[in-house]
Structures are given as C-alpha cells and as structure tokens.
Protein backbone atom coordinates (compact mmCIF):
# COMPACT_ATOMS: atom_id res chain seq x y z
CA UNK A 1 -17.56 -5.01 -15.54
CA UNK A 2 -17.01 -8.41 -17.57
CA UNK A 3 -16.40 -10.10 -14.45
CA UNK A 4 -19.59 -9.16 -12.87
CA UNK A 5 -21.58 -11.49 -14.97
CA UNK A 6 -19.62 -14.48 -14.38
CA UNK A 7 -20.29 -14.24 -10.62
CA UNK A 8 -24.06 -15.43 -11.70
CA UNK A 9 -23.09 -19.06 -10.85
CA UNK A 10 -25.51 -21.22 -9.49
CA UNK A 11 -25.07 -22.18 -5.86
CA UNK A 12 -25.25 -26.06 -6.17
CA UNK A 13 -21.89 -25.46 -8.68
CA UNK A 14 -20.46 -22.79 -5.80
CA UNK A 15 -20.85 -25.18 -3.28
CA UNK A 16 -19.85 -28.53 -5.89
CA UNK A 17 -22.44 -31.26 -4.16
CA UNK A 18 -20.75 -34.70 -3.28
CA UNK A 19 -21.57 -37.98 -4.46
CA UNK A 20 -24.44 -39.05 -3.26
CA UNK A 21 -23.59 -41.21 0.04
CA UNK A 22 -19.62 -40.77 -0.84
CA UNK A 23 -17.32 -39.41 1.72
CA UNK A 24 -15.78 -35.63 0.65
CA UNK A 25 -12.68 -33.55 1.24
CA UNK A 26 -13.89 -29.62 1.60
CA UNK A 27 -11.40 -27.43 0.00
CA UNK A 28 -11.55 -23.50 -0.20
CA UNK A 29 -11.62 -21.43 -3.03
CA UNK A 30 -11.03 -17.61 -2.31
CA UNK A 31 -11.25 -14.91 -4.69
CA UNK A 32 -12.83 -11.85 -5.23
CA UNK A 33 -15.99 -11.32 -6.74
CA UNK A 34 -16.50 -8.26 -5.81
CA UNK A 35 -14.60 -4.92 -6.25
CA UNK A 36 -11.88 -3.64 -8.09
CA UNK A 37 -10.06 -6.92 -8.54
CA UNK A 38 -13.19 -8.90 -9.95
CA UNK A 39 -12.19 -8.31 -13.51
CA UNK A 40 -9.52 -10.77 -12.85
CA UNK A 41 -9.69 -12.83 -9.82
CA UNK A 42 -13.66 -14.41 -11.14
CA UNK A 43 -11.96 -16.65 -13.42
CA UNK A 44 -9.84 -17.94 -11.73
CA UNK A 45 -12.27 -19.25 -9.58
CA UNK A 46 -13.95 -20.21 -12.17
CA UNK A 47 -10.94 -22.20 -13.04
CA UNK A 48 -10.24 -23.54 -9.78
CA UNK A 49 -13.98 -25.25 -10.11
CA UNK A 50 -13.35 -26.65 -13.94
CA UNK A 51 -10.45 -28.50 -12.33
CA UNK A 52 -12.27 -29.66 -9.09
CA UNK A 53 -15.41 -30.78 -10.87
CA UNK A 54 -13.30 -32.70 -13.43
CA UNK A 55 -11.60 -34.38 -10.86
CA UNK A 56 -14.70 -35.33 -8.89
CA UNK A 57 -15.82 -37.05 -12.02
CA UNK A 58 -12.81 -39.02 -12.63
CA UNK A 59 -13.00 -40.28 -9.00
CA UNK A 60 -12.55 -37.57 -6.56
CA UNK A 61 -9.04 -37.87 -4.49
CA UNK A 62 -8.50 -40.82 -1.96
CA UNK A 63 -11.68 -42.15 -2.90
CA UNK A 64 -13.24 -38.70 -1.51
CA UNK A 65 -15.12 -36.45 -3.71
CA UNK A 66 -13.69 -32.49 -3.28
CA UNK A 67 -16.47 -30.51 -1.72
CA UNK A 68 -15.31 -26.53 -2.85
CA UNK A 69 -16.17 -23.74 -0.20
CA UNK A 70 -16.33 -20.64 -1.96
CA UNK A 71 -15.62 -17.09 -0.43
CA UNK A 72 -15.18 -14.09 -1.78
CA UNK A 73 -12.66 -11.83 -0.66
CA UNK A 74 -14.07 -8.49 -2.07
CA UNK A 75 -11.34 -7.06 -3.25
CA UNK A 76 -9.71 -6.40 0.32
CA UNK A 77 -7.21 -7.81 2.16
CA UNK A 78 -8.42 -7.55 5.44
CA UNK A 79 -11.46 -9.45 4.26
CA UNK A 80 -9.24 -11.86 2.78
CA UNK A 81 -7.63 -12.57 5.81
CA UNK A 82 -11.27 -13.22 7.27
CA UNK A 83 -11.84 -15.41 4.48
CA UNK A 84 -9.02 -17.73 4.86
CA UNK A 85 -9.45 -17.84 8.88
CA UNK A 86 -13.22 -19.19 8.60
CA UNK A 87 -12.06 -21.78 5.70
CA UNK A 88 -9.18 -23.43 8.12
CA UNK A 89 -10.68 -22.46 11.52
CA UNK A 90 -14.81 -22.94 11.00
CA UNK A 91 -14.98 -24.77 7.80
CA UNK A 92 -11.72 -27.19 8.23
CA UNK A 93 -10.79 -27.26 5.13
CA UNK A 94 -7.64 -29.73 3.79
CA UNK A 95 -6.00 -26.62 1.90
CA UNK A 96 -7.32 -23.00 0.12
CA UNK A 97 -7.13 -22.03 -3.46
CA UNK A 98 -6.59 -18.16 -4.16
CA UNK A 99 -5.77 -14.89 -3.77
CA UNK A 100 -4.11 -12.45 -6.36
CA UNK A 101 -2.85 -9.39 -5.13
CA UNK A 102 0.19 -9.13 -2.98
CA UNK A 103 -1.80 -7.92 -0.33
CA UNK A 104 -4.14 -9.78 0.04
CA UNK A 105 -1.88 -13.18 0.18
CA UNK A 106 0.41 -11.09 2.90
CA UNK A 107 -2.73 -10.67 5.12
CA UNK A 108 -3.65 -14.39 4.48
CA UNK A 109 0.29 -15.64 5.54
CA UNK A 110 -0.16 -15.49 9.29
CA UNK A 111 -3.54 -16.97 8.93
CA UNK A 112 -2.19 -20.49 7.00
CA UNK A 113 1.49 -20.19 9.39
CA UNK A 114 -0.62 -20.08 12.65
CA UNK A 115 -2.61 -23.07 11.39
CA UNK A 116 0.22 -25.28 9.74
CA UNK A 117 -2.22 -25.45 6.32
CA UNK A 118 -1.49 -24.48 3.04
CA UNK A 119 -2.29 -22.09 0.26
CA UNK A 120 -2.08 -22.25 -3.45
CA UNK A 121 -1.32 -18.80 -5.06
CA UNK A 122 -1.82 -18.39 -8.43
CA UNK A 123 -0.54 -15.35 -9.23
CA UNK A 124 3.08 -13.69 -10.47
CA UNK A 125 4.45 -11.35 -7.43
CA UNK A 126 7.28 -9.52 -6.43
CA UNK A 127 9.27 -12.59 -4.79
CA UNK A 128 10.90 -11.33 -1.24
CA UNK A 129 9.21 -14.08 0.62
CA UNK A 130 9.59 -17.79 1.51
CA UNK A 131 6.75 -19.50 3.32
CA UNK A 132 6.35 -23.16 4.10
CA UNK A 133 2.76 -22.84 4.36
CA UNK A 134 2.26 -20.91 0.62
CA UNK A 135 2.76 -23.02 -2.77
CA UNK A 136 3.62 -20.18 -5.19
CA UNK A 137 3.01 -21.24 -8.62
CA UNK A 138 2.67 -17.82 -10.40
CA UNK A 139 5.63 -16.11 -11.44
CA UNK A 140 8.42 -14.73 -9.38
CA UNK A 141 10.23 -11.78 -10.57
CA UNK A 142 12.95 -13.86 -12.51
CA UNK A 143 10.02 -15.46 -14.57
CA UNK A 144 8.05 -12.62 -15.60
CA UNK A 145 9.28 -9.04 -14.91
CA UNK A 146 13.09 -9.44 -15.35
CA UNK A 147 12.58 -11.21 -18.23
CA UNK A 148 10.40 -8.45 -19.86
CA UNK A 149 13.24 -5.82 -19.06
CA UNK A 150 15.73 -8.11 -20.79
CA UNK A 151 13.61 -8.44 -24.03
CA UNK A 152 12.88 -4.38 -23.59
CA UNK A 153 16.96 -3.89 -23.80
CA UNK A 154 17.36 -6.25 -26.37
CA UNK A 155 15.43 -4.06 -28.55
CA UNK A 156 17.26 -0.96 -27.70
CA UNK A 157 14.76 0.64 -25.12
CA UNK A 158 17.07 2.92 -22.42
CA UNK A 159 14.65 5.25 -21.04
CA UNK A 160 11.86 3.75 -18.94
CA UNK A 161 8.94 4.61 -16.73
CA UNK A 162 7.09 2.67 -14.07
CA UNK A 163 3.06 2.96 -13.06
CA UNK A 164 1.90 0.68 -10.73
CA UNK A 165 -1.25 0.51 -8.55
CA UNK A 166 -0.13 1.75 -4.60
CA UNK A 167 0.95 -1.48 -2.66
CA UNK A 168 3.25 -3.88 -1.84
CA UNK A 169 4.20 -6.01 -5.07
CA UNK A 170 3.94 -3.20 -7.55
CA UNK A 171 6.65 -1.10 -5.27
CA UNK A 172 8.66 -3.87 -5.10
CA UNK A 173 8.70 -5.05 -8.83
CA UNK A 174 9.57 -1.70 -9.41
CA UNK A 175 12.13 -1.64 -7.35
CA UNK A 176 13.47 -4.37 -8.21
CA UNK A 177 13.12 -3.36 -11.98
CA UNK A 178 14.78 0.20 -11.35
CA UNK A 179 17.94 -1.46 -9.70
CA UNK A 180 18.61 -3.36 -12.94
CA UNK A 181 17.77 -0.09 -15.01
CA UNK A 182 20.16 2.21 -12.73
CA UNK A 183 22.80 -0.90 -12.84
CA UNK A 184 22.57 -1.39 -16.71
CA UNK A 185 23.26 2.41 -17.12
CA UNK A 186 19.91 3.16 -18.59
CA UNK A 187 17.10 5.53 -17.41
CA UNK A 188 14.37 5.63 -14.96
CA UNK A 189 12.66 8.32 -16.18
CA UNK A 190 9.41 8.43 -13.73
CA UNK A 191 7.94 6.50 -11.26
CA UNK A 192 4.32 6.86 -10.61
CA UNK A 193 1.61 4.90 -8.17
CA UNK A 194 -2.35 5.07 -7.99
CA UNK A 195 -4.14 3.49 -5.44
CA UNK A 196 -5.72 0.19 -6.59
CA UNK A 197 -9.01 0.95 -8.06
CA UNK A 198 -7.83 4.33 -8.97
CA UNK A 199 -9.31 5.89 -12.04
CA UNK A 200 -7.42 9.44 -12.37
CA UNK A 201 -4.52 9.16 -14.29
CA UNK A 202 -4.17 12.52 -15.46
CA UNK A 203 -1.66 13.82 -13.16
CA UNK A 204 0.90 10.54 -14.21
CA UNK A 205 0.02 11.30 -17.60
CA UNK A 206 1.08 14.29 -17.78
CA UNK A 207 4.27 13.35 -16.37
CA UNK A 208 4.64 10.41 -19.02
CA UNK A 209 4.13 12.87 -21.37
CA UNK A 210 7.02 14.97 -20.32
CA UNK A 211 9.55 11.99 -19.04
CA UNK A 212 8.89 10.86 -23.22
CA UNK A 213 10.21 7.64 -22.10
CA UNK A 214 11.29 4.18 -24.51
CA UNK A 215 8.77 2.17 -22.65
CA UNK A 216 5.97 2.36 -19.65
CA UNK A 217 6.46 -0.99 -17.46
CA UNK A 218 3.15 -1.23 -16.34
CA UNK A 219 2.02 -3.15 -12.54
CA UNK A 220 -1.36 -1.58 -12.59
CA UNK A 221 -4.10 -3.95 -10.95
CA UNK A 222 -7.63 -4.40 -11.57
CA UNK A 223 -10.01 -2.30 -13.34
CA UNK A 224 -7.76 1.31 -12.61
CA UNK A 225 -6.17 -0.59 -16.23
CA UNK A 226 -9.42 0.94 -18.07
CA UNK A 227 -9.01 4.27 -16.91
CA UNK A 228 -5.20 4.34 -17.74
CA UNK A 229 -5.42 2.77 -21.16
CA UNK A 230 -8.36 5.02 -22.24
CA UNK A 231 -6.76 8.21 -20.67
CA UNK A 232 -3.52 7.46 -22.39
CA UNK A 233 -5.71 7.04 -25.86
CA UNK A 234 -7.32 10.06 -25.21
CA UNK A 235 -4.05 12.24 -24.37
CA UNK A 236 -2.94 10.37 -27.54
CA UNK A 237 -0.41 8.21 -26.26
CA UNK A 238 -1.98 4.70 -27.62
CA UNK A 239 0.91 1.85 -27.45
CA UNK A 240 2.14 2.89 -30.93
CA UNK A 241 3.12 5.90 -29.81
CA UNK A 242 4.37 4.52 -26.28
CA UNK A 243 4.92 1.27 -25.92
CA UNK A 244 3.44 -0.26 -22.75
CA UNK A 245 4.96 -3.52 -21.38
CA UNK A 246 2.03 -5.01 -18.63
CA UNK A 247 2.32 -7.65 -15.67
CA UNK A 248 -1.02 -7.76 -14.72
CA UNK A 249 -3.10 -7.74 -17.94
CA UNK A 250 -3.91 -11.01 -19.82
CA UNK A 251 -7.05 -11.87 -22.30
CA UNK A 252 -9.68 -11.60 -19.63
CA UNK A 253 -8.58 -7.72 -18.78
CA UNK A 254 -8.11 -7.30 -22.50
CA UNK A 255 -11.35 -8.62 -23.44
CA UNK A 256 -12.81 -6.30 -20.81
CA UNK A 257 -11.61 -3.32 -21.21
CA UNK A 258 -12.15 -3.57 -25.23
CA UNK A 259 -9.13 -4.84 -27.19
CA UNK A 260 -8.25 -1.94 -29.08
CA UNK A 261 -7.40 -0.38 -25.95
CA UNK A 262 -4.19 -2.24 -25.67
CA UNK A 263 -3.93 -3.17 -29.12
CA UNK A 264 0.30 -3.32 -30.05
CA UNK A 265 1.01 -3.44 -26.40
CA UNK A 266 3.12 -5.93 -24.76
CA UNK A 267 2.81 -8.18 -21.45
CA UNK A 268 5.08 -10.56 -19.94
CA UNK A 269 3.58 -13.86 -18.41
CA UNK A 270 4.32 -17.56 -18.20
CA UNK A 271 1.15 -18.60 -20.50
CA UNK A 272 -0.72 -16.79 -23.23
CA UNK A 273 -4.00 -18.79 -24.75
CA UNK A 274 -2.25 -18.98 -28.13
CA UNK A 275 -0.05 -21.45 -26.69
CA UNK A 276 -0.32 -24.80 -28.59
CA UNK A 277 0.06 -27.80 -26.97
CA UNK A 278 -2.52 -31.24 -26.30
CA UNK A 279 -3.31 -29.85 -22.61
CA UNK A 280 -4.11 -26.64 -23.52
CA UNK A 281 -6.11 -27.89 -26.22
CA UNK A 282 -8.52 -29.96 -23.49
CA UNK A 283 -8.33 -27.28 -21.10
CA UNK A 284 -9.74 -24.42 -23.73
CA UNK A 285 -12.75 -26.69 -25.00
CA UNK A 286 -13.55 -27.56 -21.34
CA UNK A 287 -13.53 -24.20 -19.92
CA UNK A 288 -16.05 -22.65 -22.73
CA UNK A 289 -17.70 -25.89 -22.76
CA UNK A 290 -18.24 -24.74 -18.59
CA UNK A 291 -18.54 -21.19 -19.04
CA UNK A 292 -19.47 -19.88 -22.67
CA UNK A 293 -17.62 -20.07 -26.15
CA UNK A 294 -16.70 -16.51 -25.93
CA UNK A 295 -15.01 -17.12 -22.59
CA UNK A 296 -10.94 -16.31 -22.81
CA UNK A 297 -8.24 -18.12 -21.02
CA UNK A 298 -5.42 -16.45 -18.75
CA UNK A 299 -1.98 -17.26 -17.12
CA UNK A 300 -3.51 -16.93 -13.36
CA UNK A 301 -6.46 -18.98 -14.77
CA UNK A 302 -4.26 -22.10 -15.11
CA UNK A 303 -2.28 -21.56 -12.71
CA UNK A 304 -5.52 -21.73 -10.69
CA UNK A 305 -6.60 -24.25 -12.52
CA UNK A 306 -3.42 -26.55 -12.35
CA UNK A 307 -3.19 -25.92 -8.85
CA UNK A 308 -6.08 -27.76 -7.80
CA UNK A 309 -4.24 -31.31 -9.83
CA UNK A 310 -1.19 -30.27 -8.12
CA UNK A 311 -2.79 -30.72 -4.87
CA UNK A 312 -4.58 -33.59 -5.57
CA UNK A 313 -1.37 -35.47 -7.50
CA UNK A 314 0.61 -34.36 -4.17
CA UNK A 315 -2.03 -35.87 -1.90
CA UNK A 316 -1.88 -38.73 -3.81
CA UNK A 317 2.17 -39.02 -3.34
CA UNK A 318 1.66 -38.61 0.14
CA UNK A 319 -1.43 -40.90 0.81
CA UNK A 320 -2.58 -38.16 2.99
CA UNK A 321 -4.30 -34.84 3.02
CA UNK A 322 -2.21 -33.61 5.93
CA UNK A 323 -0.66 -29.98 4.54
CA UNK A 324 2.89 -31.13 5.99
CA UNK A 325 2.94 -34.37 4.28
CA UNK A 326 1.54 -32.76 1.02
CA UNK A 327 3.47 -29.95 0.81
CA UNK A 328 6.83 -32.61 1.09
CA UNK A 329 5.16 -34.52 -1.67
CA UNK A 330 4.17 -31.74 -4.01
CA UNK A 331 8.42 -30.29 -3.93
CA UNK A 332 9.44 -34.00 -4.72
CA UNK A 333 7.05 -34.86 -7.41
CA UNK A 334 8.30 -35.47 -11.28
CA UNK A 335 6.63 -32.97 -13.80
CA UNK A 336 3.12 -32.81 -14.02
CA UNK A 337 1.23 -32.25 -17.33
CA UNK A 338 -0.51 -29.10 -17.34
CA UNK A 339 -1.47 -26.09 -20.11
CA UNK A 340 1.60 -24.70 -19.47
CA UNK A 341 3.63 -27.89 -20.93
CA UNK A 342 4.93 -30.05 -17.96
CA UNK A 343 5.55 -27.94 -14.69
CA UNK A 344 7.40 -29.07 -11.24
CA UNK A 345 7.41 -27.19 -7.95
CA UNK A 346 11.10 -26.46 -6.73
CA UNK A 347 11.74 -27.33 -3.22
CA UNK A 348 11.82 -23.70 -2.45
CA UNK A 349 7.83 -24.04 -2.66
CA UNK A 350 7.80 -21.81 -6.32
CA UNK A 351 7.38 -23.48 -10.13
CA UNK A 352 9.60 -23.62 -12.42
CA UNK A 353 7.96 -22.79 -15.60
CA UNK A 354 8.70 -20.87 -19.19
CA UNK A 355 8.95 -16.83 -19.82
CA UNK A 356 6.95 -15.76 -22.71
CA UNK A 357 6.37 -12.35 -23.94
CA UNK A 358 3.54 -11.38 -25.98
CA UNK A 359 1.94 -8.47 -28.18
CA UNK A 360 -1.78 -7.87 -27.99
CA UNK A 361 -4.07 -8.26 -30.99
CA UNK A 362 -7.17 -6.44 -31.85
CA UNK A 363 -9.09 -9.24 -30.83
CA UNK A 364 -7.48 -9.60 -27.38
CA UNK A 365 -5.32 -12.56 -28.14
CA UNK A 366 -1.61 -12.22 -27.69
CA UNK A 367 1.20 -12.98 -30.59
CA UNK A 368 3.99 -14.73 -28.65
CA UNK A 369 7.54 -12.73 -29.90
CA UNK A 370 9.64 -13.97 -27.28
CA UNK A 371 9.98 -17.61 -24.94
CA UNK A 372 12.72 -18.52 -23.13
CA UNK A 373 14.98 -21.25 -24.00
CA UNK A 374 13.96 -23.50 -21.18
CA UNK A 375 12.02 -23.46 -18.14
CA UNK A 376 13.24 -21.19 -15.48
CA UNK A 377 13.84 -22.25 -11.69
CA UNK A 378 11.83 -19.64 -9.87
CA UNK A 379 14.27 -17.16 -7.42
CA UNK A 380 11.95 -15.54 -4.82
CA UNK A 381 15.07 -12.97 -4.03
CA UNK A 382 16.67 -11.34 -7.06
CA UNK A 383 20.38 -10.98 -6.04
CA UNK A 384 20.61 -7.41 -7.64
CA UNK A 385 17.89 -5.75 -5.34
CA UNK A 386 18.00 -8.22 -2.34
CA UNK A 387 21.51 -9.65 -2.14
CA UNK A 388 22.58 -12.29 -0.07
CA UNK A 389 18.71 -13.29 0.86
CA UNK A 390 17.88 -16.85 -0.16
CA UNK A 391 15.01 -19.09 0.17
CA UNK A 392 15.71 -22.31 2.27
CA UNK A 393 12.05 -24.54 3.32
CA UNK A 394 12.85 -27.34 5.12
C-alpha cells in the first residue's frame, strides 16, 4: 500500500538526534507501520515528527531538545499495549504520541493509568470513556458522527445502513447512530461488521443491495476500505448510486485506494486539506516540503501534528514535564493556533473543535458542503445512547 513507502524513513530522522551537547526530553511516538492500519496511522507519525523537528529548531521545550522514540504498533493492540509499556517503563519517556483505533488506545489505557503518564490520541472515537491519563483531541461522537446523521436528515435520507470493521468503536458509533435513527422514526435498514483487515464484502453487499437503503454510514478501518469501495463499484453500487457517508476515510485513504473509488462520496471530520486558513497554509508547505509535493494532508494528521505543540505549550504553562502538572495546564490553557483554526482542550480532557462535512473529488480532495456554526464542546457520552453518564476529571 501507499503507506508502505513512507515507512522508508531514515533512522537518524526516526530517532530525531539532539543538539549536539544539549540536554533532551525523549517522547514516544506510536503508530503502526505495519499491517492493516498502515494506510493511515504512517502519517500521522509522520506528522507527529514535522511538529517535533520544528520545535527542536525553534528551541526545543524548557531549553531541552525533544528526542522522539518511535515504535510501531503493527496494527495490533496487544502489541500496542507492549509498545506503550517499554516507552514509559524502559525508555522513560515524558508522554506518548499515538494510536488510532479504538482498540488499540483501550489496550494502551491501563498501561498510561498504572504509570500516572499521559497519551495524546489523535483520532475521532466512539466517546464512552473518560481517562485522566488520555488527552483526546480527535473527535467524539458529537463532533463527527452525530453531526453527519444530522446533515444526512437534513437532506431527506430515512433509510440507513451501517458497515463497520468488527471492534469496539465501530459497534459503538453504530450504536450510538441507530438509537438516534430508531428515536427520529427513521430506518435502520442493516447492520453489517467485517473484521478489520477484512477484504470479502460480498456477503454485506448483497445485503446492501437488498436493504436499498438512503445512505451507507460507513466505520470501516484500514485498508478492508479498498475491498469495499471496489466491490461496491463492481456490484455497481458506486456513491452515485448509494451514497456512502465515511468516518474513517480522509485524503491519505483516498489517495490510496485511487480517488475515483470514492468519488461523490461523503465523510464527516473536523479538518479537510481544503480548509483555508494562515496555519494550514504553513503546515501544507512544511509537510511536502518534509515528505514529497504529492504528499496529502488528513484530520488525524493534525491532530497528530498539533498534539505534539499542545504538549509542549502545556509544559510550558506548567514549567514542568510532570504528566499531572501538564495535563492541569493543557485543560486551562487559552486557544492555541493550529490548522484547524484556534483549538482548546475542555477540562473533560477532549477538544473542542468545528464539524465539517465534505464530498470527495476525483482528485481525492474534499469540497466542504457543510461546517458547523461554531466550535463544538466535545461530549464523550451522548445522552441518547448512554444517559445519565458524564465525564468529570479532576
């Protein structure tokens, strides 16, 4: 796949060498680079390093350069979890970058509560959890997903049905989503799973095919997006004869998998590259600057990417690289500039940040239709599917 090539890094940029003589910070940047979940999660990292090498040449944080260790987590959560145990245990690292499925950041939560550090996740989820020791700046489901259904019913879709890859935040986006559906009097019309990496859609196909629903809410993950798009094609149900509203694909996947693959379908996220703003100017030119002028930006890259200032702006605050003290400082901090437009982490550990919804080009780019009047303060428990839950860190 696409991503395969961008794990070619060097290993003096992998392991980002200190000034010469100057103290460093180590800091740990875990993704997968391998696997299934490559397609998407190697950019990231690659993100993650843009933001740490352009910090260590402004200065570094506290007078310390950032020294980046670099694991990959192989698409697998259990290796994840080894991962992120050997970066705070072995290599004693101040805080980790990473992870993108739900799985994999549910294996890594024990590791980072046992050890009182903190990580930075980058990616949207299905919200049902509150950790003092995770800094969620990807979506929850009031950001991305619930949004999407609203613009879907705006347009007068009633019938709906839901693929997802087999684990824990496509089941509970869906559920989440179907509760609203069943609520709203409109249709669930199928409900379908594939285990991640899963290339045999046939079977859920079929069943599309004979739901004929409005719209397919898709929480695939990964590169099992190929083999769903191209099936569909191929059973001729492109997006303009079904639309297709996606969570987990953004320019990299599109690129990827060929953009005329998901040409006219939609995707909800809180960042699309055609975004135009000063920030996202700078970070553009700098990332293909760093990685190639066909290189494509998406909404976990800067999230990655603005995690890493985050961290150092909230060290900063705090005059200390203790995860406590940070984590204090990084919920009390003003808005910090970033691609998105300015972004500030709510005390309940999650950003608040804009909805935007977005229709795929044939060159892989995405035409914004939809953004939402004003940033929206992130809910980790939607009240329709998990009343009465709330998210108190303190």
């Amino acid at each position: 796949m696409a991503g395969t090539a961008l794990t070619a890094c060097s290993k003096a940029e992998e392991k980002t060498a200190t000034a010469a003589g100057g103290d460093a910070v180590k800091v740990g940047v875990l993704q997968s680079l391998s696997g299934t979940m490559a397609i998407s999660e190697v950019t990231v990292k690659n993100a993650s390093m843009l933001a740490i090498d352009e910090i260590n040449a402004a200065g570094g944080v506290l007078g310390k350069q950032i020294e980046a260790v670099v694991e990959d987590g192989a698409s697998d959560p259990a290796i994840f979890a080894q991962k992120a145990t050997k970066l705070v245990e072995s290599d004693k690292v101040a805080t980790v970058f990473g992870g993108w499925t739900s799985a994999s950041r549910k294996a890594m939560l024990p590791v980072f509560e046992k050890s009182k550090n903190l990580l930075w996740y980058p990616v949207q989820f299905e919200g049902n959890e509150c950790s003092p020791n995770i800094m969620y700046s990807g979506a929850q489901p009031n950001q991305q997903a619930l949004p999407a259904y609203d613009w879907a019913k705006s347009k007068g879709y009633k019938t709906f049905f839901l693929v997802g890859s087999d684990y824990v935040y496509p089941r509970t986006a869906n559920l989440i989503l179907a509760k609203h559906i069943t609520a709203d009097g409109l249709k669930v019309a199928g409900e379908e799973y594939q285990a991640l990496g899963g290339t045999e859609f046939s079977g859920v196909i079929a069943k599309i095919k004979a739901a004929k629903p409005d719209l397919i809410f898709n929480t695939l993950n990964g590169d099992s997006n190929v083999a769903f798009f191209k099936q569909m094609a191929a059973a001729g149900m492109s997006p303009d004869k079904i639309p297709v509203m996606s969570f987990s694909i953004g320019e990299q996947e599109a690129k990827a998998m060929g953009p005329e693959l998901v040409k006219g379908s939609y995707a909800a996220w809180n960042y699309f590259q055609t975004l135009e703003n000063p920030e996202n100017a700078k970070f553009i030119a700098a990332y293909k600057a760093k990685f190639g002028a066909d290189a494509v930006m998406t909404d976990p890259m800067i999230h990655g990417y603005l995690d890493v200032y985050a961290w150092k702006a909230a060290v900063e605050k705090a005059g200390d690289f203790d995860p406590a003290k940070v984590r204090a400082a990084a919920v009390a901090m003003d808005p910090i500039p970033s691609p998105l437009g300015p972004v500030k982490f709510a005390t309940n550990n999650s950003l608040t940040q804009t909805g935007y919804i977005g229709e795929a080009d044939a060159a892989g780019q995405f035409k914004i239709l939809w953004t939402s009047t004003a940033p929206i303060a992130p809910d980790p428990y939607d009240p329709v599917a998990f009343p009465g839950k709330t998210c108190v860190i303190g």
